[in-house]
N, C-alpha and C. Protein backbone atom coordinates (compact mmCIF):
# COMPACT_ATOMS: atom_id res chain seq x y z
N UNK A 1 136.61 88.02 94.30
CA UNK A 1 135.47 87.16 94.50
C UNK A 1 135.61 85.86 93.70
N UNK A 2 136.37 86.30 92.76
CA UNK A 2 136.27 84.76 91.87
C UNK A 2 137.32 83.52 92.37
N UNK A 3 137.92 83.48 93.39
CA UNK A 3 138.78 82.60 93.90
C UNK A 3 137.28 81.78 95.21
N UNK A 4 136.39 82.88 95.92
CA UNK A 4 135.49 82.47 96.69
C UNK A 4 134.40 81.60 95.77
N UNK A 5 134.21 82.18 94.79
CA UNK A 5 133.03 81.56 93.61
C UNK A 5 133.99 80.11 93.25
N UNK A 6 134.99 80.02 92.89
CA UNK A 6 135.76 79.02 92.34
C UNK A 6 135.49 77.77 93.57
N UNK A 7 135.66 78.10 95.02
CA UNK A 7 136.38 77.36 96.08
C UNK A 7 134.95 76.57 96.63
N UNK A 8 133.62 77.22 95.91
CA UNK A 8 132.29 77.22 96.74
C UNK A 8 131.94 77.67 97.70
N UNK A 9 132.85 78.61 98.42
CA UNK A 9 132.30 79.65 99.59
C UNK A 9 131.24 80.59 99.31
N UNK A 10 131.33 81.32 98.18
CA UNK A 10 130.41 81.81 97.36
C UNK A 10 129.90 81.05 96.33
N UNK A 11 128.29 80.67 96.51
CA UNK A 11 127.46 80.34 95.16
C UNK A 11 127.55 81.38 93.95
N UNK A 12 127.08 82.65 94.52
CA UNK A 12 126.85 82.98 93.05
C UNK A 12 126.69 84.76 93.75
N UNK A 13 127.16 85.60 92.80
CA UNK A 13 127.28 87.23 93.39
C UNK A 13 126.76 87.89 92.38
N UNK A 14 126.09 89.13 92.33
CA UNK A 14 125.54 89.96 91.37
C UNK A 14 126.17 91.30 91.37
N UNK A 15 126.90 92.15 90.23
CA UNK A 15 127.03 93.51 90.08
C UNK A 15 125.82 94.50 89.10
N UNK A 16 125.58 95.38 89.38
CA UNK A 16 124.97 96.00 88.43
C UNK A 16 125.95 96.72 88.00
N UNK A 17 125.05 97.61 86.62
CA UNK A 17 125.95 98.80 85.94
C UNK A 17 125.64 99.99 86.53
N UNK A 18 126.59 100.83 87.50
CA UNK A 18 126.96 102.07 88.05
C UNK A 18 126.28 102.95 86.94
N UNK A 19 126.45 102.97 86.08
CA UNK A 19 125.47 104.29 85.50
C UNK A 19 123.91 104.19 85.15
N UNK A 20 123.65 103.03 85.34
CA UNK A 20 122.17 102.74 85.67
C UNK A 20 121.48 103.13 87.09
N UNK A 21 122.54 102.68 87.91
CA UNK A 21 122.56 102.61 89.16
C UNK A 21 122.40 104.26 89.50
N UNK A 22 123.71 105.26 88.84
CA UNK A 22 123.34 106.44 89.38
C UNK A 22 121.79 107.10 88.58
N UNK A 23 121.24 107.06 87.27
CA UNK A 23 120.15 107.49 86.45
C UNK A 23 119.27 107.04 87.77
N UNK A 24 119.19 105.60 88.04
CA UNK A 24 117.85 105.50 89.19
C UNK A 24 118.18 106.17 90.34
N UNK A 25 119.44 106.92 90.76
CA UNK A 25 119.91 107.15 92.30
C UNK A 25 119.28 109.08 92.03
N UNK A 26 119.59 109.30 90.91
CA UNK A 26 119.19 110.51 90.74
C UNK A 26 117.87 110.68 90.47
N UNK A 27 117.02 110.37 89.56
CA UNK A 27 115.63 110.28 89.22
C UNK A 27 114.89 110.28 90.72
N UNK A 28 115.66 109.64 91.77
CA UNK A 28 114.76 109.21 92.99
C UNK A 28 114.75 110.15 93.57
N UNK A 29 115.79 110.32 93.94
CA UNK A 29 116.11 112.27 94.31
C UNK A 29 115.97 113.52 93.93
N UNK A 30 115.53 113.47 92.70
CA UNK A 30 114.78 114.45 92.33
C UNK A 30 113.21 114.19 92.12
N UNK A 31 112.85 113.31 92.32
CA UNK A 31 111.64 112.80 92.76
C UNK A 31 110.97 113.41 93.78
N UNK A 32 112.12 112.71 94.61
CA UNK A 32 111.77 113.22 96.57
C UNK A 32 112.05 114.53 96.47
N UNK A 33 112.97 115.23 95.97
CA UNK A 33 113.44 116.59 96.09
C UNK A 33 111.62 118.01 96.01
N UNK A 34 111.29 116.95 94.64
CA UNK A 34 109.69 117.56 93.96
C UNK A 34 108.71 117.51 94.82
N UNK A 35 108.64 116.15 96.22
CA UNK A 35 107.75 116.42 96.88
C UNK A 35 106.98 114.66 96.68
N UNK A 36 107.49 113.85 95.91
CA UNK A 36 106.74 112.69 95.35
C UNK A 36 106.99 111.63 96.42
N UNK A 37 106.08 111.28 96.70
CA UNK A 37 105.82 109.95 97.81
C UNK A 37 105.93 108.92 97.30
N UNK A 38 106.56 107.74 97.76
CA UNK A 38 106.42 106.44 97.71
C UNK A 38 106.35 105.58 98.33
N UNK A 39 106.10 104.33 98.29
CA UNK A 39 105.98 103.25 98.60
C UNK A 39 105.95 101.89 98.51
N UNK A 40 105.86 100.82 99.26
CA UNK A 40 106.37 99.56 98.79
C UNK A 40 105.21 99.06 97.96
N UNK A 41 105.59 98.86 96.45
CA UNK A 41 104.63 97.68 95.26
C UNK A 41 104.48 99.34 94.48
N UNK A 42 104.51 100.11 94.68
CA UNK A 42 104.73 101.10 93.42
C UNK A 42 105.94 100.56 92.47
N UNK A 43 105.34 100.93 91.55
CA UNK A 43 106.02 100.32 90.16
C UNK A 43 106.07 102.02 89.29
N UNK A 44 107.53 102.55 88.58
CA UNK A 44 107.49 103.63 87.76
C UNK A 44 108.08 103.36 87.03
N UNK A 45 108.33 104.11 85.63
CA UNK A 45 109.16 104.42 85.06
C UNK A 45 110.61 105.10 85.27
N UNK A 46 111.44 105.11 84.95
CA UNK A 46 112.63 105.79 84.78
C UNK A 46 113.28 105.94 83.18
N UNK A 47 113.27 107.37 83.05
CA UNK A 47 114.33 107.47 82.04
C UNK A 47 115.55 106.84 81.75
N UNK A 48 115.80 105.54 80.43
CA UNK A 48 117.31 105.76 80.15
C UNK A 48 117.38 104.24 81.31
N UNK A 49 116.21 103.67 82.07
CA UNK A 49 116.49 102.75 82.86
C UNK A 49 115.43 101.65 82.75
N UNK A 50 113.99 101.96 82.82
CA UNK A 50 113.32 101.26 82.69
C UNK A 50 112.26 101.09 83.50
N UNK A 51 111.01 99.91 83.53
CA UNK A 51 110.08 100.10 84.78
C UNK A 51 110.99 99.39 86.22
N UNK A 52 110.64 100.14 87.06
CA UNK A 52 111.31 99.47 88.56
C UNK A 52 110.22 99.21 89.37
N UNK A 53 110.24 98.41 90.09
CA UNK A 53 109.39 98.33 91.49
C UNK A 53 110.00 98.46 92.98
N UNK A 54 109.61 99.29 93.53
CA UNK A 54 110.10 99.25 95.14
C UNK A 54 108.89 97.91 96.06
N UNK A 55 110.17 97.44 96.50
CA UNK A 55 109.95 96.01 97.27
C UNK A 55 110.29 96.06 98.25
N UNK A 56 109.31 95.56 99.10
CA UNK A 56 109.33 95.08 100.95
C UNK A 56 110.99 95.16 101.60
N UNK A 57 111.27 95.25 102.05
CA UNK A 57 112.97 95.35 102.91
C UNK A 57 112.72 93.76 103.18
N UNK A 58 111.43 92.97 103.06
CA UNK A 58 112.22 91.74 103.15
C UNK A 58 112.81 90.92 102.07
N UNK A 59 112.80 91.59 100.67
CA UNK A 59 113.82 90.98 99.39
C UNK A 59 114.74 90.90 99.67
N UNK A 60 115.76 91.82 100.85
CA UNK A 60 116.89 91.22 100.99
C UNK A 60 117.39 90.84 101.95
N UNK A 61 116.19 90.77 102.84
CA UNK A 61 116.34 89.82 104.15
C UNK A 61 116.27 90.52 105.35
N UNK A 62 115.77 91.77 104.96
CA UNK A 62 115.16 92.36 106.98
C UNK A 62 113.90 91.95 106.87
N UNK A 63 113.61 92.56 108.13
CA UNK A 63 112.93 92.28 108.99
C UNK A 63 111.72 93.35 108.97
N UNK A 64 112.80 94.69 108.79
CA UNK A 64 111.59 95.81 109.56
C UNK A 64 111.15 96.38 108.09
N UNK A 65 109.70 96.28 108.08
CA UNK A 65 108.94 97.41 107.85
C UNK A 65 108.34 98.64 108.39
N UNK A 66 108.31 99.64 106.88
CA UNK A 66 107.50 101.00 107.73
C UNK A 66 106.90 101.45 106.63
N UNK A 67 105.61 102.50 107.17
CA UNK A 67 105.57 103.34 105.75
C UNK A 67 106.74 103.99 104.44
N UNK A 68 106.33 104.13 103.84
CA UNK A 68 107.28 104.72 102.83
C UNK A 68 108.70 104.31 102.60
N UNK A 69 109.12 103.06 103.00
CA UNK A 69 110.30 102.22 102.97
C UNK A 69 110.30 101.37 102.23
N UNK A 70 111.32 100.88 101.63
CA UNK A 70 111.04 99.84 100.48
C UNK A 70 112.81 100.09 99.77
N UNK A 71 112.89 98.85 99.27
CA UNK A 71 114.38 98.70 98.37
C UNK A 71 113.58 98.61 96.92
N UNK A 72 114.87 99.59 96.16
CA UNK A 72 114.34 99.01 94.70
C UNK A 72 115.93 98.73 94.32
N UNK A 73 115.44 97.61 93.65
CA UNK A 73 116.17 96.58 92.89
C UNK A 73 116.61 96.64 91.27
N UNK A 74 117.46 97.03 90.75
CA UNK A 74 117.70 97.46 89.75
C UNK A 74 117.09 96.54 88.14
N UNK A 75 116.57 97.15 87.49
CA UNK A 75 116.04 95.66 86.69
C UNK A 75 117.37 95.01 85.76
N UNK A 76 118.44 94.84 85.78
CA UNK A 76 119.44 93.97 85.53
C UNK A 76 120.55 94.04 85.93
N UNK A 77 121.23 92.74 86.17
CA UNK A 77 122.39 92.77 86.61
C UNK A 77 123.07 91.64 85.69
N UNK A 78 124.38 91.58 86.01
CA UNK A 78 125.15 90.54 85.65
C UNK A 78 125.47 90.19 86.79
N UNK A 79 125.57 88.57 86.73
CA UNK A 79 125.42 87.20 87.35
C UNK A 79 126.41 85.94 87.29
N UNK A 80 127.34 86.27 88.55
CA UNK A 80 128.53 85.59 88.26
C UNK A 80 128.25 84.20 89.21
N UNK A 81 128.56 83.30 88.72
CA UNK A 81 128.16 81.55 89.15
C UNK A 81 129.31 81.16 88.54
N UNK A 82 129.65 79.78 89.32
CA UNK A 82 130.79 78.63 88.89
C UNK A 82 130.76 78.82 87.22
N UNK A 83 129.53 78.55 86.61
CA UNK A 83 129.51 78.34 85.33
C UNK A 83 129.88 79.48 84.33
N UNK A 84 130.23 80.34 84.86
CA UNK A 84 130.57 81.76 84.36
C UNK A 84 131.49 82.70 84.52
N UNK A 85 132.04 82.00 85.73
CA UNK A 85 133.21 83.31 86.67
C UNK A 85 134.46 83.49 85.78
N UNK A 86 134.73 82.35 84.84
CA UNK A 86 135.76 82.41 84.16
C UNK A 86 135.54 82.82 82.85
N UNK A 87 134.53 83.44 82.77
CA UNK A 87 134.31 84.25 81.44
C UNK A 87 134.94 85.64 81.52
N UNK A 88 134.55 86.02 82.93
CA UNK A 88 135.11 87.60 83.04
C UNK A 88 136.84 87.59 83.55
N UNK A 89 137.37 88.56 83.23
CA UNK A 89 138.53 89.28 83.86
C UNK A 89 138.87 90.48 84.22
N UNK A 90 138.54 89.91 85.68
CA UNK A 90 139.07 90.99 86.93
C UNK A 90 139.53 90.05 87.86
């Protein structure tokens, strides 16, 4: 990615941290597993992660809504831009 970030094909790309990523992937699933409903603008806690909010499917650009659908968005990432790409190495 950093030759696309360098060239301006890519503005700017986001990774999160995978073990954040799995703590919220699991918590959710054993959530749902318990029987717990959700929905879009609920806001919880997570262990070990932090407060999250599940947001509309249009944060990342659909279209369709439904009941009980919603993206949640991890609360941090790292944030690679022109001004930064050459900080990291990969």
């Amino acid at each position: 990615m950093k030759q696309y970030v360098k060239s301006g094909t890519v503005k700017k790309f986001g990774l999160w941290d995978v073990v954040v990523q799995g703590k919220l992937s699991v918590h959710i699933a054993a959530q749902l597993a318990s029987g717990a409903k959700f929905k879009g603008s609920d806001t919880f806690e997570v262990p070990g992660v932090g407060k999250v909010l599940i947001s509309p499917n249009s944060v990342q650009g659909y279209s369709y809504e439904a009941p009980n659908n919603g993206v949640i968005l991890l609360p941090e990432r790292t944030v690679f831009a022109p001004e930064n790409i050459d900080n990291h190495r990969f």
